[in-house]
Protein backbone atom coordinates (compact mmCIF):
# COMPACT_ATOMS: atom_id res chain seq x y z
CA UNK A 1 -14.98 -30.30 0.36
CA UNK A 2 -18.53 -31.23 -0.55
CA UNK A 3 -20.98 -28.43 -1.99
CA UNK A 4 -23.23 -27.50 0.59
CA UNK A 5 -26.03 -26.33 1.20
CA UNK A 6 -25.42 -22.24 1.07
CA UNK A 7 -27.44 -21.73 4.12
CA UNK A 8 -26.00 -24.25 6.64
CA UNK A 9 -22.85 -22.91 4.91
CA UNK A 10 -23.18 -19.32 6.25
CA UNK A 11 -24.51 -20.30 9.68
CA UNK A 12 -21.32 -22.68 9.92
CA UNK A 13 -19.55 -19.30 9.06
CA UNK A 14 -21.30 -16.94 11.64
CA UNK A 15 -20.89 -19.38 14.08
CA UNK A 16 -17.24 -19.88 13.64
CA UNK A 17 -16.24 -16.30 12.85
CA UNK A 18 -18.07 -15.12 16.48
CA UNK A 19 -16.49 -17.92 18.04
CA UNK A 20 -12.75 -17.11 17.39
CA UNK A 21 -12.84 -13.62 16.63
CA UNK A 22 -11.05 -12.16 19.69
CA UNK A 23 -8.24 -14.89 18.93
CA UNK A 24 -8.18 -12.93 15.41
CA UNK A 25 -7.61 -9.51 17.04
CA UNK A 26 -4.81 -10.64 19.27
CA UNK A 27 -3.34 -12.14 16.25
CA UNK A 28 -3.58 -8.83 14.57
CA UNK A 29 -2.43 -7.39 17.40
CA UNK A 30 0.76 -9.90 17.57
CA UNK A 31 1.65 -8.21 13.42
CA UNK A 32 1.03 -4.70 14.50
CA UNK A 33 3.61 -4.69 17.35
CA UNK A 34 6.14 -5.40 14.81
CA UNK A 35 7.56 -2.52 13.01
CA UNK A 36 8.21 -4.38 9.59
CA UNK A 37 9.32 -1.16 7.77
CA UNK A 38 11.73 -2.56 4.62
CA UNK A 39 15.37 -1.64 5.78
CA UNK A 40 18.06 -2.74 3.30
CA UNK A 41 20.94 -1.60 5.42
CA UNK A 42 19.96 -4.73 7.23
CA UNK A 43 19.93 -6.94 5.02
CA UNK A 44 20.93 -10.52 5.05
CA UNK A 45 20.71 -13.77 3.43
CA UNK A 46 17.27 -14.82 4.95
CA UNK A 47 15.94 -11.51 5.84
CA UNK A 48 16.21 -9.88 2.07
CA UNK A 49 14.32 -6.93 3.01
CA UNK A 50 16.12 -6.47 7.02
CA UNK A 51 15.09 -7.82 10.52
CA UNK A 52 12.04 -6.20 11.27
CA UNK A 53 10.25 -7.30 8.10
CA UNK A 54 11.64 -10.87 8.51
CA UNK A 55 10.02 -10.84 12.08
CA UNK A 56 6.74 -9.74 10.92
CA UNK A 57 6.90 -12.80 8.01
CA UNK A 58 8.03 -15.15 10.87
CA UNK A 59 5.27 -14.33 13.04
CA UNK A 60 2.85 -14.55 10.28
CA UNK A 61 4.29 -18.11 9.09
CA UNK A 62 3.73 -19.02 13.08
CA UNK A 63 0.05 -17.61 13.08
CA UNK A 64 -0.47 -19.63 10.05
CA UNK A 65 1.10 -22.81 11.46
CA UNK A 66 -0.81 -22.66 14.43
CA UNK A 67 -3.86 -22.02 12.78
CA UNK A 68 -3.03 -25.84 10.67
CA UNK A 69 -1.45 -24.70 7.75
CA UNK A 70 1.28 -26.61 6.04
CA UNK A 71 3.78 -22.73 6.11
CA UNK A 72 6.80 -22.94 3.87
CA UNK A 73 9.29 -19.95 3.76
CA UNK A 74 11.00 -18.78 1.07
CA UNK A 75 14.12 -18.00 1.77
CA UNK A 76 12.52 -14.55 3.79
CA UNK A 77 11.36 -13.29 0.88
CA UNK A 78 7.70 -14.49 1.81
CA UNK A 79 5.87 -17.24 2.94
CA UNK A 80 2.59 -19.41 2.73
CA UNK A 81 0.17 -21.67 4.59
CA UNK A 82 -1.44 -24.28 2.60
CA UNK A 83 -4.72 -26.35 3.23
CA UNK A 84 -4.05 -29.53 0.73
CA UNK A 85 -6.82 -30.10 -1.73
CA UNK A 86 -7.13 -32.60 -4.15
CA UNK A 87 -5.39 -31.07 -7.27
CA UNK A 88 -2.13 -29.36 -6.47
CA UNK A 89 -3.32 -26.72 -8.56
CA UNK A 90 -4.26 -23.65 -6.29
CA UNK A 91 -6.50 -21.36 -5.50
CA UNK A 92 -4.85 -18.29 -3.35
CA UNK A 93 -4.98 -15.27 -1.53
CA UNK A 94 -2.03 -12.76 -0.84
CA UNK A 95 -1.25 -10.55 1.71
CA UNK A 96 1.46 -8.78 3.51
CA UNK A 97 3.22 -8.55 6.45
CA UNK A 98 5.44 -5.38 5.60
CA UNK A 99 3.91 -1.74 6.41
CA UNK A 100 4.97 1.67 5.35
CA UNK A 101 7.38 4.18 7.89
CA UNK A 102 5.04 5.31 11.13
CA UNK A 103 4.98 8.96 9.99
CA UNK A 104 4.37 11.84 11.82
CA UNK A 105 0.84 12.71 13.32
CA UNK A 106 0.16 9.89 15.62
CA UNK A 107 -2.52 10.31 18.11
CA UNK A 108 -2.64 7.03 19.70
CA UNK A 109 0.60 4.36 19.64
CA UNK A 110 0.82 3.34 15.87
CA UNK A 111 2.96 0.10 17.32
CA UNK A 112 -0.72 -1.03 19.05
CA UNK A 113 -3.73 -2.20 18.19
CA UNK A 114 -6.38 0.94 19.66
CA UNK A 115 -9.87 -0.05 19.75
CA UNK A 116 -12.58 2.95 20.19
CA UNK A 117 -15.44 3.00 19.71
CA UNK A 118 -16.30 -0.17 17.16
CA UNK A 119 -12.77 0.93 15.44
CA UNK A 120 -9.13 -0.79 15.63
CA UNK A 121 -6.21 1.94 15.40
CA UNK A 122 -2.48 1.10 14.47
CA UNK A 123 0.03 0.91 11.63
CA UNK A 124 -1.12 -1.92 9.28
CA UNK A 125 -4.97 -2.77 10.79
CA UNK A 126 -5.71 -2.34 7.28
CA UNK A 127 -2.65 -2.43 5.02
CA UNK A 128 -2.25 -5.12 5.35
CA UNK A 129 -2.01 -6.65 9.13
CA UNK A 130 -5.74 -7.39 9.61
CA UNK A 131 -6.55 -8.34 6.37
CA UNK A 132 -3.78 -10.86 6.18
CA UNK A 133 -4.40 -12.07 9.32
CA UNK A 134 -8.27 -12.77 8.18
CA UNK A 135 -7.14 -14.57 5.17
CA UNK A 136 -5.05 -17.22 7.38
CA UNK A 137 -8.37 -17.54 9.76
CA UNK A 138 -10.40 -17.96 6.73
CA UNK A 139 -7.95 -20.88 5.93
CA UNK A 140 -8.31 -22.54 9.02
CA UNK A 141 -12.27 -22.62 8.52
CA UNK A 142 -11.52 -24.95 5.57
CA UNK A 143 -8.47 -26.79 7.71
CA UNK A 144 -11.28 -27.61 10.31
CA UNK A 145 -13.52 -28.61 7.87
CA UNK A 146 -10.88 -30.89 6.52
CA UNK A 147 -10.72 -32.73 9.81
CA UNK A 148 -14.43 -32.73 10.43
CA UNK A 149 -15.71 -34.34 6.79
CA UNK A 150 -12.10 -36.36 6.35
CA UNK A 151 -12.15 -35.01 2.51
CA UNK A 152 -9.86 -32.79 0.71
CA UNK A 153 -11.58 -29.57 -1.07
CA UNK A 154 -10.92 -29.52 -5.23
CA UNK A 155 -7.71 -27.79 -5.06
CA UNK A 156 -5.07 -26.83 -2.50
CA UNK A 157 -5.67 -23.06 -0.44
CA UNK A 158 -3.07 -21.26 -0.42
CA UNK A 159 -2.39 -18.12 1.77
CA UNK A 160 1.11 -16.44 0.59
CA UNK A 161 2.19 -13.96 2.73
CA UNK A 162 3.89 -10.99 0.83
CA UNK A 163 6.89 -9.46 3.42
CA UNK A 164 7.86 -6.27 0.08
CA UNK A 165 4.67 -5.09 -1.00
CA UNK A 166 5.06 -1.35 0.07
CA UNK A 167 8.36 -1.18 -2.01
CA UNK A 168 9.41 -3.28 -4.95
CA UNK A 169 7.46 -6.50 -5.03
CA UNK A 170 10.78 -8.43 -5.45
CA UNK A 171 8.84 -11.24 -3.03
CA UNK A 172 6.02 -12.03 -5.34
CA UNK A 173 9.04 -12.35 -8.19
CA UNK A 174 10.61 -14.76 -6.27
CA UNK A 175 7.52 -16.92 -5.77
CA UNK A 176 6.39 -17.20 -9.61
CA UNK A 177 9.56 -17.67 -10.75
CA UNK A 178 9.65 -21.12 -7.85
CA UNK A 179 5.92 -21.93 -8.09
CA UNK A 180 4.39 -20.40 -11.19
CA UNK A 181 0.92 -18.95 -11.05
CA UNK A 182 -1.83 -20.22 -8.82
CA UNK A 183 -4.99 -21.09 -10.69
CA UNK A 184 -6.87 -17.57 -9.47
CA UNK A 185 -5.78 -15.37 -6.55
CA UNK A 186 -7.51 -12.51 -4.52
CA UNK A 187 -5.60 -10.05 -2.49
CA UNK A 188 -7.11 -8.51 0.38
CA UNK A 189 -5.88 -5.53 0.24
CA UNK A 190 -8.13 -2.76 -1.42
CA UNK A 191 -11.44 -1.65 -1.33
CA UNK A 192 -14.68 -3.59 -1.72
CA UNK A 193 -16.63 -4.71 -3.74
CA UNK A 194 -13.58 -5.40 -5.94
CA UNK A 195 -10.97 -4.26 -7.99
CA UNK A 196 -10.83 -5.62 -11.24
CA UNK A 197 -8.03 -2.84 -12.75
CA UNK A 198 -4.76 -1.28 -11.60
CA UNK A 199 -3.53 2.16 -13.41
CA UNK A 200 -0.10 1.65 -14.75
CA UNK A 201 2.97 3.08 -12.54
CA UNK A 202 5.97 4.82 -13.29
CA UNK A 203 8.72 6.05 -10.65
CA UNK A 204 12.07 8.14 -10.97
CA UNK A 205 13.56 11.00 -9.76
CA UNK A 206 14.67 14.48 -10.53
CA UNK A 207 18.43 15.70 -9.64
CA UNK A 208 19.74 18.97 -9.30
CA UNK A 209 23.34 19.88 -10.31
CA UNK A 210 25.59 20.41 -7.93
CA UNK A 211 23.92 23.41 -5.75
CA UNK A 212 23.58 22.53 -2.81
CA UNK A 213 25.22 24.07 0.00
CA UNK A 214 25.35 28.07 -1.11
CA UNK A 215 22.21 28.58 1.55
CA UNK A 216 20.19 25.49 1.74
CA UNK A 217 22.24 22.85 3.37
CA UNK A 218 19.48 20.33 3.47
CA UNK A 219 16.41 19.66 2.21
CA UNK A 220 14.71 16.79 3.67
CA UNK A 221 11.16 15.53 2.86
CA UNK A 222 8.79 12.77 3.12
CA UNK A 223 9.18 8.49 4.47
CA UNK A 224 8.36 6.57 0.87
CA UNK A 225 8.29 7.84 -3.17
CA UNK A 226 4.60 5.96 -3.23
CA UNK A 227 3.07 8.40 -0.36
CA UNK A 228 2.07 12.54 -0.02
CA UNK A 229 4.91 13.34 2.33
CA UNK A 230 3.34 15.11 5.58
CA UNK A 231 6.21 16.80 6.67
CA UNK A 232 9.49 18.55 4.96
CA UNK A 233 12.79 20.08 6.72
CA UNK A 234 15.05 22.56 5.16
CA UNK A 235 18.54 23.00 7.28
CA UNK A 236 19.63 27.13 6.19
CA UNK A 237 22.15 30.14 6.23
CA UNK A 238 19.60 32.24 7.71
CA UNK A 239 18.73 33.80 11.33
CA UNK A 240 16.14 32.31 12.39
CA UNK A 241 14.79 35.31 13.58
CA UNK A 242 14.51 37.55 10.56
CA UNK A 243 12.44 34.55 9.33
CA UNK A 244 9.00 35.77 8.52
CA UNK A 245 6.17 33.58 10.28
CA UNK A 246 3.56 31.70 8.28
CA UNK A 247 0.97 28.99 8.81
CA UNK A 248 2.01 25.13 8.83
CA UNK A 249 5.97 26.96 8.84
CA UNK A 250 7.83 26.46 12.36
CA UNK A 251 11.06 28.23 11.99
CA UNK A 252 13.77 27.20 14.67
CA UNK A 253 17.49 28.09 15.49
CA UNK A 254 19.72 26.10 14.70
CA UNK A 255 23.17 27.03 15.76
CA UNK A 256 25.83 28.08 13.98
CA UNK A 257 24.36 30.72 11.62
CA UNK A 258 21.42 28.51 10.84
CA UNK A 259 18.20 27.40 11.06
CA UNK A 260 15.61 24.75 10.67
CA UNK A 261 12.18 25.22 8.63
CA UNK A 262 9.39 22.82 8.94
CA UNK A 263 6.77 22.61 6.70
CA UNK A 264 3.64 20.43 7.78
CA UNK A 265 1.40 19.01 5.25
CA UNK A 266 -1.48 16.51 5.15
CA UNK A 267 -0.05 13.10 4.23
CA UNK A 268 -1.71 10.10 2.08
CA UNK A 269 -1.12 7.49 -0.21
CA UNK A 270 0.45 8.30 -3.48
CA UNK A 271 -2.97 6.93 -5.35
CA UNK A 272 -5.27 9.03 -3.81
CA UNK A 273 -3.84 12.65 -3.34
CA UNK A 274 -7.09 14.13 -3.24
CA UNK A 275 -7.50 16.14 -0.18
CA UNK A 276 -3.64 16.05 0.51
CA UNK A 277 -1.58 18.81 0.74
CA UNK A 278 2.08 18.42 0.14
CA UNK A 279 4.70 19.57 2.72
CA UNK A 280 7.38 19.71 -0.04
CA UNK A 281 5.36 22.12 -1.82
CA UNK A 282 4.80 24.21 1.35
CA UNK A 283 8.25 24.22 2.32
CA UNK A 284 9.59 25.16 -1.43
CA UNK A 285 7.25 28.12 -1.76
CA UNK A 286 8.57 29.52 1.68
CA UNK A 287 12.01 29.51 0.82
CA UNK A 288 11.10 30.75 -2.36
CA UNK A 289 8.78 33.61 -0.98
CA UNK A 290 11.62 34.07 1.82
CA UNK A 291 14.54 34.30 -0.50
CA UNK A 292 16.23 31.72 1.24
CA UNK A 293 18.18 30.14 -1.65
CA UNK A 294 20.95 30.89 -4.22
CA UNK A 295 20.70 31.06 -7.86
CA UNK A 296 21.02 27.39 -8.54
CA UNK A 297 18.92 26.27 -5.61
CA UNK A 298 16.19 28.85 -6.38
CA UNK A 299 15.83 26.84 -10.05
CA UNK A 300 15.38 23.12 -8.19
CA UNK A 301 12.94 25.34 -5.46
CA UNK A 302 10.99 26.40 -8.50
CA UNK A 303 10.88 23.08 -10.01
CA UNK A 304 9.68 21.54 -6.65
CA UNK A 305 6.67 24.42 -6.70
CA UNK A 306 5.77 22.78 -10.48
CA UNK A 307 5.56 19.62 -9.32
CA UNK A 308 3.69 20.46 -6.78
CA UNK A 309 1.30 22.53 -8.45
CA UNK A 310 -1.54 19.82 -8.80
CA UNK A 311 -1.63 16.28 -8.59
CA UNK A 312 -3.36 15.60 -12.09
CA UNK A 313 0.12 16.26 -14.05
CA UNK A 314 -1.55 19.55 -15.82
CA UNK A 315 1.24 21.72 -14.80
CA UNK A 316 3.75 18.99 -15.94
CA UNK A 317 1.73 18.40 -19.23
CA UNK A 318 1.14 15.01 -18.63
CA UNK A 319 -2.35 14.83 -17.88
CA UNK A 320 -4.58 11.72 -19.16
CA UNK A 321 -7.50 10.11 -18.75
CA UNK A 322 -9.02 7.09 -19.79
CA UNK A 323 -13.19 5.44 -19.69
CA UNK A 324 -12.46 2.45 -17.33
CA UNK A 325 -9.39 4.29 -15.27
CA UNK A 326 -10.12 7.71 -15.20
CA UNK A 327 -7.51 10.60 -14.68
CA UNK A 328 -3.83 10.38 -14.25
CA UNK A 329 -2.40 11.39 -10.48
CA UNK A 330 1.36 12.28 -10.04
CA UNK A 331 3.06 13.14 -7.06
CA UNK A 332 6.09 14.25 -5.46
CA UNK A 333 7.24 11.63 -2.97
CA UNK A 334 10.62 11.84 -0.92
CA UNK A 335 13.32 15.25 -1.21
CA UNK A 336 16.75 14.15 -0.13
CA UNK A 337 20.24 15.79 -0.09
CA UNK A 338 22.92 13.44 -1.68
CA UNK A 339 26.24 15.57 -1.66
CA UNK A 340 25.83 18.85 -3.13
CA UNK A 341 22.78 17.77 -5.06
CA UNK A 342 19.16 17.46 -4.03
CA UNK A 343 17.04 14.40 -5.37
CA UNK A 344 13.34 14.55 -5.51
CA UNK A 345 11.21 11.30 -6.19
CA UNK A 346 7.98 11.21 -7.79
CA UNK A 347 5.09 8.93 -8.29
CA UNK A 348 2.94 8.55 -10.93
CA UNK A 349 -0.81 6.47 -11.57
CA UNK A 350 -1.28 6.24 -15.24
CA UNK A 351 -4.57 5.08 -17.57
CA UNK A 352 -4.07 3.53 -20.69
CA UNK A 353 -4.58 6.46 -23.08
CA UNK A 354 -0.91 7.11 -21.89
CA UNK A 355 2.46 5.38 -21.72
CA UNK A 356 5.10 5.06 -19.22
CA UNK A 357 7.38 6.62 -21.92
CA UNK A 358 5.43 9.34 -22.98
CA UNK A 359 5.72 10.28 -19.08
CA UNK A 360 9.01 9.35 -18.44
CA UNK A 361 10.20 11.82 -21.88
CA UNK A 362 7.97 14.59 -21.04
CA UNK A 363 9.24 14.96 -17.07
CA UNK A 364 12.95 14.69 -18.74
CA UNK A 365 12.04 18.15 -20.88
CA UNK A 366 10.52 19.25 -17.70
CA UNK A 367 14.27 18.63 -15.67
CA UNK A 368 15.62 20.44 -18.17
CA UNK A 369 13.76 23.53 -18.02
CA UNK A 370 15.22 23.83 -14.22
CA UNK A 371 18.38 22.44 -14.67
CA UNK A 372 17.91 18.46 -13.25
CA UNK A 373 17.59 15.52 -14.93
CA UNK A 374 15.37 13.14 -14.87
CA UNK A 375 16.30 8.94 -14.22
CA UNK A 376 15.89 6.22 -12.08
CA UNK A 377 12.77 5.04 -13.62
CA UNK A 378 10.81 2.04 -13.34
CA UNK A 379 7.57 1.39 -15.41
CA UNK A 380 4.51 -1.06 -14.53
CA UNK A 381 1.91 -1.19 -17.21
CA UNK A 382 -1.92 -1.55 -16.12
CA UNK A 383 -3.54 -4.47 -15.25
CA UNK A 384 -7.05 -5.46 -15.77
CA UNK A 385 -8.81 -8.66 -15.57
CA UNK A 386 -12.59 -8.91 -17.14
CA UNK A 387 -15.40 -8.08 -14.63
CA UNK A 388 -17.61 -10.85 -16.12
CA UNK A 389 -15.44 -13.87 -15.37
CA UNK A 390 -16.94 -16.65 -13.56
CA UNK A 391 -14.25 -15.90 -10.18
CA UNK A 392 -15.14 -12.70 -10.26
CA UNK A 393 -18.69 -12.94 -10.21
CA UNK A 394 -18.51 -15.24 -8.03
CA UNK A 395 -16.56 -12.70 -5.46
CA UNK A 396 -18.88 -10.14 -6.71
CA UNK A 397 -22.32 -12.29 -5.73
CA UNK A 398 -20.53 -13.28 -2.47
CA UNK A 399 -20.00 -9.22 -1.07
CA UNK A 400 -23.74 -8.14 -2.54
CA UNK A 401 -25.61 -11.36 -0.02
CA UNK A 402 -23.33 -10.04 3.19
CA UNK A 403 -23.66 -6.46 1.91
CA UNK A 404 -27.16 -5.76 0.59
CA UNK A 405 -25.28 -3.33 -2.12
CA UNK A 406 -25.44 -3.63 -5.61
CA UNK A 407 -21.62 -4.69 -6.37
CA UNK A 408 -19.69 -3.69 -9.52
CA UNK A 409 -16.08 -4.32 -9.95
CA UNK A 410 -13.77 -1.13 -10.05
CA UNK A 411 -10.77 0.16 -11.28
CA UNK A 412 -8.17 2.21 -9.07
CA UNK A 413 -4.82 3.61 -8.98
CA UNK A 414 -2.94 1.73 -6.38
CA UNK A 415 -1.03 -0.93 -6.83
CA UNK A 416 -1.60 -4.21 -5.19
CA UNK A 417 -0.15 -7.70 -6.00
CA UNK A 418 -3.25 -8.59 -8.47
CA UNK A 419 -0.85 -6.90 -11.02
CA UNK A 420 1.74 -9.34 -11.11
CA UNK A 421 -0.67 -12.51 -11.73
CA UNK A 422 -2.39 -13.55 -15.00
CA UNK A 423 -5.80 -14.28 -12.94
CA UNK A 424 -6.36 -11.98 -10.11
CA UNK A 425 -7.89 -9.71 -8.14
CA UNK A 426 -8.33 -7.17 -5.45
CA UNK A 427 -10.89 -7.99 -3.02
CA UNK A 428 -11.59 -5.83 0.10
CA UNK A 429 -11.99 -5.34 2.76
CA UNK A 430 -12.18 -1.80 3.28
CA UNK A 431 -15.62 -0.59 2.97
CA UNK A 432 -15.84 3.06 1.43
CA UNK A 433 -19.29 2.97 1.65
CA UNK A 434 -19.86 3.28 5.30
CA UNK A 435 -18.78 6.77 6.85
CA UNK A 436 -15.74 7.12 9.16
CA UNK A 437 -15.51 8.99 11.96
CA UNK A 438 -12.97 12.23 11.32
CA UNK A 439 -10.32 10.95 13.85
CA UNK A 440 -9.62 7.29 11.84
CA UNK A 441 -7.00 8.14 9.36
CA UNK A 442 -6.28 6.55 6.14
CA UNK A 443 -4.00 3.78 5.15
CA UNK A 444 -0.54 4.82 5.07
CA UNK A 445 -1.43 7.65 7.13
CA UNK A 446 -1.73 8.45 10.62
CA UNK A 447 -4.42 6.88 12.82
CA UNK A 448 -4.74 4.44 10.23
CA UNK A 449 -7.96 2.65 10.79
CA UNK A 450 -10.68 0.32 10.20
CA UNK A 451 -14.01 -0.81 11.48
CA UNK A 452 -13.75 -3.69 13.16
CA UNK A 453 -17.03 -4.53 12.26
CA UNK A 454 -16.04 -4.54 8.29
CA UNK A 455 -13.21 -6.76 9.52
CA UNK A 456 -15.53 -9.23 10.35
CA UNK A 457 -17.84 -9.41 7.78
CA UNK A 458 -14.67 -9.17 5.44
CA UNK A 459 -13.82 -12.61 7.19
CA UNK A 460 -17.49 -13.78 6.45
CA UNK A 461 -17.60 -12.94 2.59
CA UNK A 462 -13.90 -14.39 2.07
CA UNK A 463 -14.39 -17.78 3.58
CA UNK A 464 -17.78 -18.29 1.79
CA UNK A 465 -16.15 -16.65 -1.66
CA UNK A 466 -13.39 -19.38 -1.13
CA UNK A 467 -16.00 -22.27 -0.84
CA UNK A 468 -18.36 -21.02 -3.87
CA UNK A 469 -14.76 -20.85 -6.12
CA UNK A 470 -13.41 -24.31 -5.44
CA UNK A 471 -16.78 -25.42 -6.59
CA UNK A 472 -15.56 -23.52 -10.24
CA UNK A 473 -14.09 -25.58 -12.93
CA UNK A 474 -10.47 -23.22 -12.27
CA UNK A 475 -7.94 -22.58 -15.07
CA UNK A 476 -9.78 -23.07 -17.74
C-alpha cells in the first residue's frame, strides 16, 4: 500500500472503525461463548489442546476468513489470516483464542459478552477474545484497502491466532519451527503504551511424602499454577461442629465423620499478586490454628503458610530485584491430592539479577526443611527488546497521537508470546491509565473487563501502527 497522507489516513480509520464496530462486538461475542479452557483429557490429533479450545481456534480461523483473510490451520495447534503483501516476509500480530478456567465469583454470565455502562463483561473480553478479534478487523482494513487501490502493501500481514497461551505455549513452537520468525510481531495482549520486557519464569512444584489421609483427606486449591487461587477446599476427620468459625472459613458437614472447609480468597493473575489474598494460605493457617492435621500433614500445612507468607519470595529467601524489571513475585498456584501425597504448584516472575537456578536450588532447601521435594520445573529466561528501535517507536508515536500521553515502553512480569520471538513486542490494549469502576474485575479474574471505549481506540492505534511499520525498511 502507498504512503499516505497521515491525516486522510486516520479519517479513513475513524470512519471505518465506527462503521463496523458492532460487527466487532458480535464477533467478540461469537469467542466468548466458547469455553476454550485447555483440556488434555480431550485430546486428539487436530485438537492438541481438547475440543473446546479447537472450537474457539475454528471460530477464530472463520472470523478471519470472513473478514478476507487467506486462514491456514495448523494442525489445531493455531492458526492465521494473511493479507498478501509484496515480500513474503511478514509483519504480524498474535493473539489467542484460549482463556483461563471461569473461576469462582461471577456476577454476571462469564460465557457472555455484558455490556454496562461503556464496559464489556465476560471471560476473555480482554485476554485475549477482544483483542484478537481487533487484530483480525484491523487486517481487514488493509484487505479492503487491497481491493480498493489494486496494490499489495510491502510485506504480507499476518494475524496468528495462538489456541495455548494460558498454559505451555507449545502452539507458538509449532509455528517457528514450520514458518520461522516473522520480520517484527506485536501481541495484543498487555498493557499500553507497550511492553518492551518480560521477567523470566520458573514453575514446579512441592510434594509431600506420603501423609495424606491421617486427618486431611483432601486438600484442594486453585484452577491454573500461573493465577492467585480464589478459593481452597480441605475434605477432614473432624465434626463439623466443634469447628471454630472464622471470616472467609465456611465449615460444612460432610458425612461420614467429616467435613468440608472452604477458604475464600481474592484471586488474580500470578504477575500481579498485589492486592490478592491467597485462599491456600487462608485455608492452611485454619487447619493449622484448628489442629486439624497429623504430624506429617501439619509439616506440608506449615510449608503452605511459608509460601504464602508474601509474594516477594522474602520468606523463601529468594527475593530480587533488578533497574529495568523491578522486584521478584512468587506465588503459590494450584494444591492437589495425588494418592497419599499433596502437590502444591508455584509460580515465579524473576528479574535478571537472578537465575532460574538460583530459584529452583533455593525452594529445593526450602522442601527440605518441611519434608517435600521440590521438581517439575520449567525455566523461561527474560526477554527484552530495545525501546529505541525504529518498530517500536513507531508503536510508541502511534499510542501518544490517539492518546495525548507521553508513552514510554515498560517492562512487566507476565508472560506473553513477545518472549518467544527475536523481534517483538507487547502492545495493548488495556489502558491502566484510565480508572475502572470497582465492579470490572481483572483479567483472569472474575468480572473480567474492559472499556469498550479503549477497545476501540485500541483498534484505531493498531491499524494505523500497522500502516506506519510496513512503510519501515523490516529485518534489517
Amino acid at each position: 500500500m502507498e504512503q499516505q497522507n497521515d491525516a486522510e489516513l486516520k479519517q479513513r480509520v475513524d470512519a471505518y472503525v465506527d462503521e463496523v464496530w458492532e460487527d466487532v462486538i458480535a464477533d467478540i461475542r461469537s469467542l466468548v461463548r466458547i469455553e476454550s479452557v485447555f483440556d488434555p483429557t480431550a485430546a486428539e490429533p487436530g485438537k492438541p489442546f481438547g475440543p473446546k479450545s479447537n472450537e474457539a481456534l475454528v471460530q477464530a480461523e472463520k472470523i478471519a476468513e470472513r473478514l478476507g483473510l487467506e486462514v491456514t490451520d495448523v494442525d489445531g495447534y493455531l492458526g492465521f489470516g494473511d493479507v498478501p503483501g509484496e515480500s513474503e516476509g511478514c509483519l504480524a500480530t498474535i493473539a489467542h483464542s484460549d482463556v483461563v478456567p471461569i473461576g469462582l465469583g461471577w456476577t454476571v454470565n462469564p460465557l457472555e459478552v455484558t455490556r454496562r455502562d461503556g464496559y464489556l463483561l465476560g471471560r476473555g473480553v480482554i485476554d485475549d477474545k477482544g483483542p484478537l478479534t481487533i487484530s483480525l478487523w484491523a487486517a481487514h482494513f488493509f484487505a479492503l484497502e487491497a481491493e480498493r487501490t489494486g496494490k499489495r502493501m510491502p510485506y504480507t500481514l499476518r494475524c496468528i491466532i495462538g489456541n495455548d497461551e494460558e498454559t505451555e505455549m507449545k502452539d507458538v513452537e509449532v509455528y517457528l519451527k514450520r514458518y520461522g520468525e516473522p520480520l517484527f510481531c506485536f501481541s495484543p495482549d498487555a498493557d499500553f503504551p507497550l511492553i518492551c520486557g518480560e521477567k523470566g519464569r520458573i514453575a514446579g512444584s512441592f510434594a509431600s511424602p506420603a501423609v495424606a489421609g491421617e486427618k486431611i483427606v483432601e486438600l484442594d486449591g486453585g484452577t491454573v499454577p500461573n493465577a492467585i487461587p480464589g478459593q481452597a477446599t480441605a475434605l477432614v476427620r473432624a465434626d463439623a461442629a466443634t469447628l471454630p468459625a472464622r471470616e472467609n472459613i465456611a465449615v460444612e458437614d460432610a458425612g461420614d465423620g467429616l467435613a468440608r472447609v472452604v477458604a475464600t480468597g481474592k484471586g488474580g493473575h500470578a504477575s500481579l499478586p498485589e492486592g490478592t489474598v491467597n485462599a491456600i494460605g487462608l485455608l492452611a493457617r485454619y487447619l493449622l490454628d484448628a489442629g486439624v492435621c497429623g504430624e506429617g500433614e501439619r509439616q506440608f500445612l506449615e510449608l503452605e503458610r511459608t509460601l504464602t507468607e508474601d509474594y516477594d519470595g522474602t520468606t523463601l529467601g529468594v527475593a530480587s530485584s533488578d533497574d529495568k524489571f523491578g522486584p521478584l513475585t512468587l506465588i503459590a498456584g494450584t494444591v492437589r491430592t495425588t494418592g497419599n501425597r499433596f502437590v502444591q504448584t508455584i509460580d515465579s516472575r524473576y528479574p535478571t539479577s537472578t537465575t532460574g537456578d538460583a530459584i529452583a536450588d533455593k525452594l529445593s532447601k526450602v522442601a527440605e526443611l518441611y519434608g517435600a521435594t521440590f521438581g517439575d520445573v520449567s525455566d523461561s529466561v527474560p526477554f527484552y527488546i530495545s525501546p529505541d528501535s525504529p518498530e517500536i517507536s513507531t508503536l510508541l508515536s502511534t499510542y501518544s497521537e490517539y492518546t495525548g500521553r507521553q508513552a514510554k515502553a515498560m517492562c512487566i512480569g507476565g508472560g506473553t508470546y513477545a518472549r518467544h520471538f527475536k523481534r517483538a513486542c507487547a502492545f495493548g490494549p488495556h489502558e491502566p491509565a484510565n480508572p475502572v469502576p470497582s465492579w470490572v474485575g481483572m483479567e483472569h479474574g472474575p468480572d473480567e473487563g474492559v472499556a469498550e471505549a479503549d477497545l476501540k481506540v485500541a483498534l484505531k492505534i493498531y491499524i494505523v501502527s500497522i500502516a506506519r511499520l510496513m512503510r519501515l525498511s523490516l529485518g534489517e
